[in-house]
N, C-alpha and C. Protein backbone atom coordinates (compact mmCIF):
# COMPACT_ATOMS: atom_id res chain seq x y z
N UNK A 1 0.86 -1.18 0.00
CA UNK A 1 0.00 0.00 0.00
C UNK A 1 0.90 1.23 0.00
N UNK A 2 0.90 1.79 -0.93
CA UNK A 2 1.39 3.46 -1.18
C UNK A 2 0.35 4.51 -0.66
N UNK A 3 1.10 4.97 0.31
CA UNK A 3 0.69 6.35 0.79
C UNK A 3 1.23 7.30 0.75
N UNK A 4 1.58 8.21 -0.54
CA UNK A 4 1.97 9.38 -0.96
C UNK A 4 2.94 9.40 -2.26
N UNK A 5 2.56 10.73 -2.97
CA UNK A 5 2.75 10.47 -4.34
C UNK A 5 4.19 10.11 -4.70
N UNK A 6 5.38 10.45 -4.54
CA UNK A 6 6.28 10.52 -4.00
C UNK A 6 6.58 8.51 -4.37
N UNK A 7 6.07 8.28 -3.58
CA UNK A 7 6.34 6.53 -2.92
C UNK A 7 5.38 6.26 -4.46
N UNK A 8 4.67 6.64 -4.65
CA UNK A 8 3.57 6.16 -6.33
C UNK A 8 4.72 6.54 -7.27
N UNK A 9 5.25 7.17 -7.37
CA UNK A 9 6.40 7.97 -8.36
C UNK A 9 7.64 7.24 -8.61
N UNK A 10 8.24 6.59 -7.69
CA UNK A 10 9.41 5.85 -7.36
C UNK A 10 9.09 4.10 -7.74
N UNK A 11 7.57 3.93 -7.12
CA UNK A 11 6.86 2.48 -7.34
C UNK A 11 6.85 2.49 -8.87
N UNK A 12 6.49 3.27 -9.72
CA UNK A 12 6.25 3.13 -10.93
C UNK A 12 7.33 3.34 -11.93
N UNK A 13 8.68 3.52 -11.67
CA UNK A 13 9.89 3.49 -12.12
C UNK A 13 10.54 2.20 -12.12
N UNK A 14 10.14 2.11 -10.07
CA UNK A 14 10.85 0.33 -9.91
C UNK A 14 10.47 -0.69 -10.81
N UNK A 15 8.88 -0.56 -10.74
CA UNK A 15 7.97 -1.71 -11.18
C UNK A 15 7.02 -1.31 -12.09
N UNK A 16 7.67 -1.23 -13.16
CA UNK A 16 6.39 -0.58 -14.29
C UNK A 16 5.72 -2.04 -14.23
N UNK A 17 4.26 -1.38 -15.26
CA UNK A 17 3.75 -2.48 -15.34
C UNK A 17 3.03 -3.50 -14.48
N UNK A 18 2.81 -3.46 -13.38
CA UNK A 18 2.89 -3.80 -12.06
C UNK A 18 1.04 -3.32 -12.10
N UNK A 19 0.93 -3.87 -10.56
CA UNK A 19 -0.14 -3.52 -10.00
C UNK A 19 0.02 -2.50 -8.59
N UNK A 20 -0.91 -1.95 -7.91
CA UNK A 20 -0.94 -1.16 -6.61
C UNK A 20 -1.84 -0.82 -5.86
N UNK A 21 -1.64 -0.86 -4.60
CA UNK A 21 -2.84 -0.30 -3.92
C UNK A 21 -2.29 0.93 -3.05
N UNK A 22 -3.53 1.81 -3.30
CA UNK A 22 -2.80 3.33 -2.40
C UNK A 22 -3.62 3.46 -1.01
N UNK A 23 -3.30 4.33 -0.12
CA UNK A 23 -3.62 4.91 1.15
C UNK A 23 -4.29 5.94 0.40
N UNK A 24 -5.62 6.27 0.75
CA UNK A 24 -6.09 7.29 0.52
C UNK A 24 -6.68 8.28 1.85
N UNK A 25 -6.28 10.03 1.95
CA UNK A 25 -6.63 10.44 3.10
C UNK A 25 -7.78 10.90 2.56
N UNK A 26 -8.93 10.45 3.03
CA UNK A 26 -10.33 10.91 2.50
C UNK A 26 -10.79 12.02 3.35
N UNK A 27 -9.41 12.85 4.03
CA UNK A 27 -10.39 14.13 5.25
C UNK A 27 -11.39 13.24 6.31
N UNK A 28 -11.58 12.39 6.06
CA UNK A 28 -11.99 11.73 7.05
C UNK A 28 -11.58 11.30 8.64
N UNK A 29 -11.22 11.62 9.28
CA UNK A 29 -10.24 10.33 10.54
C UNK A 29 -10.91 11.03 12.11
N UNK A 30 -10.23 10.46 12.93
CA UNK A 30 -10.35 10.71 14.48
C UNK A 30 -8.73 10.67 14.61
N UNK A 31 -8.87 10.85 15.90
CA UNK A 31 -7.93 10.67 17.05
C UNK A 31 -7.98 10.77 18.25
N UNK A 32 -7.00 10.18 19.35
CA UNK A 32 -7.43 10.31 20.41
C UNK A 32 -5.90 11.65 20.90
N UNK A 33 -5.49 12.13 20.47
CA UNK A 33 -4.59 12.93 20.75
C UNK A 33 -4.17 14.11 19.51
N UNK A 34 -4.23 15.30 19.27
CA UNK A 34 -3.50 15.83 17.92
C UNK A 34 -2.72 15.84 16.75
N UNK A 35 -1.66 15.07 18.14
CA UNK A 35 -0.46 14.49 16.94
C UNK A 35 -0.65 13.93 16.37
N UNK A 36 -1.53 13.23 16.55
CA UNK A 36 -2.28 11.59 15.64
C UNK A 36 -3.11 11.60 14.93
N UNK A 37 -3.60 12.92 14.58
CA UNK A 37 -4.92 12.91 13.79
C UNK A 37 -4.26 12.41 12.32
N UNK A 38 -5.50 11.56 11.88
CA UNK A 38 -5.09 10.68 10.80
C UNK A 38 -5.77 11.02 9.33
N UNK A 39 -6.10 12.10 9.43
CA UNK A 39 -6.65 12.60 7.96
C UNK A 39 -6.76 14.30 7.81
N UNK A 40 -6.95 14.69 6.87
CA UNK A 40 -6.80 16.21 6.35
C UNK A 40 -5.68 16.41 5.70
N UNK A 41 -5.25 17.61 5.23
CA UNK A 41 -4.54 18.00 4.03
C UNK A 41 -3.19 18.22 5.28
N UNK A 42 -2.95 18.23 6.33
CA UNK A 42 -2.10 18.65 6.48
C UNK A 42 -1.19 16.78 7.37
N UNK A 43 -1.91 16.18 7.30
CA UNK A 43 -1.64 14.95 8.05
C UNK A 43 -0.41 14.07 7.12
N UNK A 44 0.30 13.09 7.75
CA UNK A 44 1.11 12.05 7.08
C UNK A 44 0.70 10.93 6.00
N UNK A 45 -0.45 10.99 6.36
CA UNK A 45 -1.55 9.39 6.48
C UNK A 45 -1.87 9.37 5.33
N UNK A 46 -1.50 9.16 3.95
CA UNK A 46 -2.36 8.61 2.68
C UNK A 46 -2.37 9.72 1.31
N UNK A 47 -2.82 9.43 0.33
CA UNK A 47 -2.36 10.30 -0.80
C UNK A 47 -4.05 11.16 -0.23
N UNK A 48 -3.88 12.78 -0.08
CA UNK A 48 -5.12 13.33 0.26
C UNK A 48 -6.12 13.38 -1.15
N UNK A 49 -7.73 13.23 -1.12
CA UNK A 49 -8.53 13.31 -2.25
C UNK A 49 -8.21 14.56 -3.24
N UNK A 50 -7.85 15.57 -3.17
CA UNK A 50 -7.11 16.44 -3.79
C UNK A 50 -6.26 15.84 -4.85
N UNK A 51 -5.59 14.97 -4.54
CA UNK A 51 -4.29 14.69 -5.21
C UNK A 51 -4.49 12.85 -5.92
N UNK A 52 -5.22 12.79 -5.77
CA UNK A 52 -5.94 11.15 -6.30
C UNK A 52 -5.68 10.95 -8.06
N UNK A 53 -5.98 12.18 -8.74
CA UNK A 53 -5.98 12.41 -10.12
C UNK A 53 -4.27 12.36 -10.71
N UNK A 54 -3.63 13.07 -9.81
CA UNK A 54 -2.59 13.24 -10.00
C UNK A 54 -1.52 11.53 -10.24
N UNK A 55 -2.05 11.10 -8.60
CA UNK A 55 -1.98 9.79 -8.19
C UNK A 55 -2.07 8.63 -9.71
N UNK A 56 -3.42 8.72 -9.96
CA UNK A 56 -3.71 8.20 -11.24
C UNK A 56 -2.66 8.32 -12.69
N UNK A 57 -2.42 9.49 -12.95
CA UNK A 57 -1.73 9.94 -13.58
C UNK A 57 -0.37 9.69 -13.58
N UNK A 58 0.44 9.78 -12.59
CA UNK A 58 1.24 8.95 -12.46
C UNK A 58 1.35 7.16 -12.55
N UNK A 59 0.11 6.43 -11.96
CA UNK A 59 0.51 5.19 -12.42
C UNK A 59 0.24 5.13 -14.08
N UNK A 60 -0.66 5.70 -14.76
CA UNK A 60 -0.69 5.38 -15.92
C UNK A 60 0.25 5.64 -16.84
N UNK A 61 1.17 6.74 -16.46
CA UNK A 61 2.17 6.82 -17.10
C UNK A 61 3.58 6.05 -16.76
N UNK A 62 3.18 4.75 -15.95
CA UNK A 62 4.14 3.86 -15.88
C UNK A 62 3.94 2.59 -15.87
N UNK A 63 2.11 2.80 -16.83
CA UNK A 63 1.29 1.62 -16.97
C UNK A 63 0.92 0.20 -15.54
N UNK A 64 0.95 1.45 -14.46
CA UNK A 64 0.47 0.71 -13.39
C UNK A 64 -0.41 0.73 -13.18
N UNK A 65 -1.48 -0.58 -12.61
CA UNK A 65 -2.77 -0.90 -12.39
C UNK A 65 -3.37 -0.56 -10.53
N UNK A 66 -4.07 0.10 -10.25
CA UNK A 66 -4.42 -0.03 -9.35
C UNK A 66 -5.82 -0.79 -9.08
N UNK A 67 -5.52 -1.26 -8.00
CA UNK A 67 -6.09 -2.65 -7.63
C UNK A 67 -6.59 -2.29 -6.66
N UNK A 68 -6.32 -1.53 -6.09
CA UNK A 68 -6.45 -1.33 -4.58
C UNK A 68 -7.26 -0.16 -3.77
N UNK A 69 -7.95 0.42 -2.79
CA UNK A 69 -7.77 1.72 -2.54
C UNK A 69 -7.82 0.99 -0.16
N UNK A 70 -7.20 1.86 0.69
CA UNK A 70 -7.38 1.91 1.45
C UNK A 70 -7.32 3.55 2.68
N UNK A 71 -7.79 3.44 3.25
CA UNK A 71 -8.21 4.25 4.26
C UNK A 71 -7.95 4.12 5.79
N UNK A 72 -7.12 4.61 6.43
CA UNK A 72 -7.30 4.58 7.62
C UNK A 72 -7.54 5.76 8.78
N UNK A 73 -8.69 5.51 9.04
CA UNK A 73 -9.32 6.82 10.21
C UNK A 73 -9.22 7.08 11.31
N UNK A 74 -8.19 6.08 11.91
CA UNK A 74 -8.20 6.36 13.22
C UNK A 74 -8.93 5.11 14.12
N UNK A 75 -8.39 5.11 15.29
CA UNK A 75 -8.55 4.12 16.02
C UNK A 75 -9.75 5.13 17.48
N UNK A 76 -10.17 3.80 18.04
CA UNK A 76 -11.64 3.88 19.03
C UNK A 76 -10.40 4.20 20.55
N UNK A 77 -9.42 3.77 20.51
CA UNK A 77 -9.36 3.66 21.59
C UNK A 77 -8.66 5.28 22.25
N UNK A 78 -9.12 5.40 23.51
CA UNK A 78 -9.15 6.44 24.16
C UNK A 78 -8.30 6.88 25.00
């Protein structure tokens, strides 16, 4: 799973042709502390929906398939 374009950019040089699944930050997440918040434009966590096209764009121009999409929002515990 690729989470950020960067890591999609480098994947598609290594491994043209290939398949992938990305981290997507859908603005979506929780947290139980700040540091940790796991979604928005300014977070670590996943290629943000903003930048998905771009994302795309890059695998196709290294004829990579995505297969994949994942999300992570944050955890329950307190």
């Amino acid at each position: 799973v690729l989470g950020s374009l960067g890591a999609v950019q480098r994947w598609g040089v290594a491994k043209p042709n290939s398949s992938v699944s990305l981290r997507v930050n859908g603005d979506i997440g929780a947290s139980s502390h700040h540091y940790t918040f796991t979604a928005g434009p300014k977070t670590k966590f996943g290629i943000h929906v903003t930048q998905l096209a771009e994302a795309r764009a890059i695998c196709a121009a290294h004829g990579v398939k995505i297969t994949g999409l994942q999300q992570h929002i944050g955890s329950n515990w307190l």
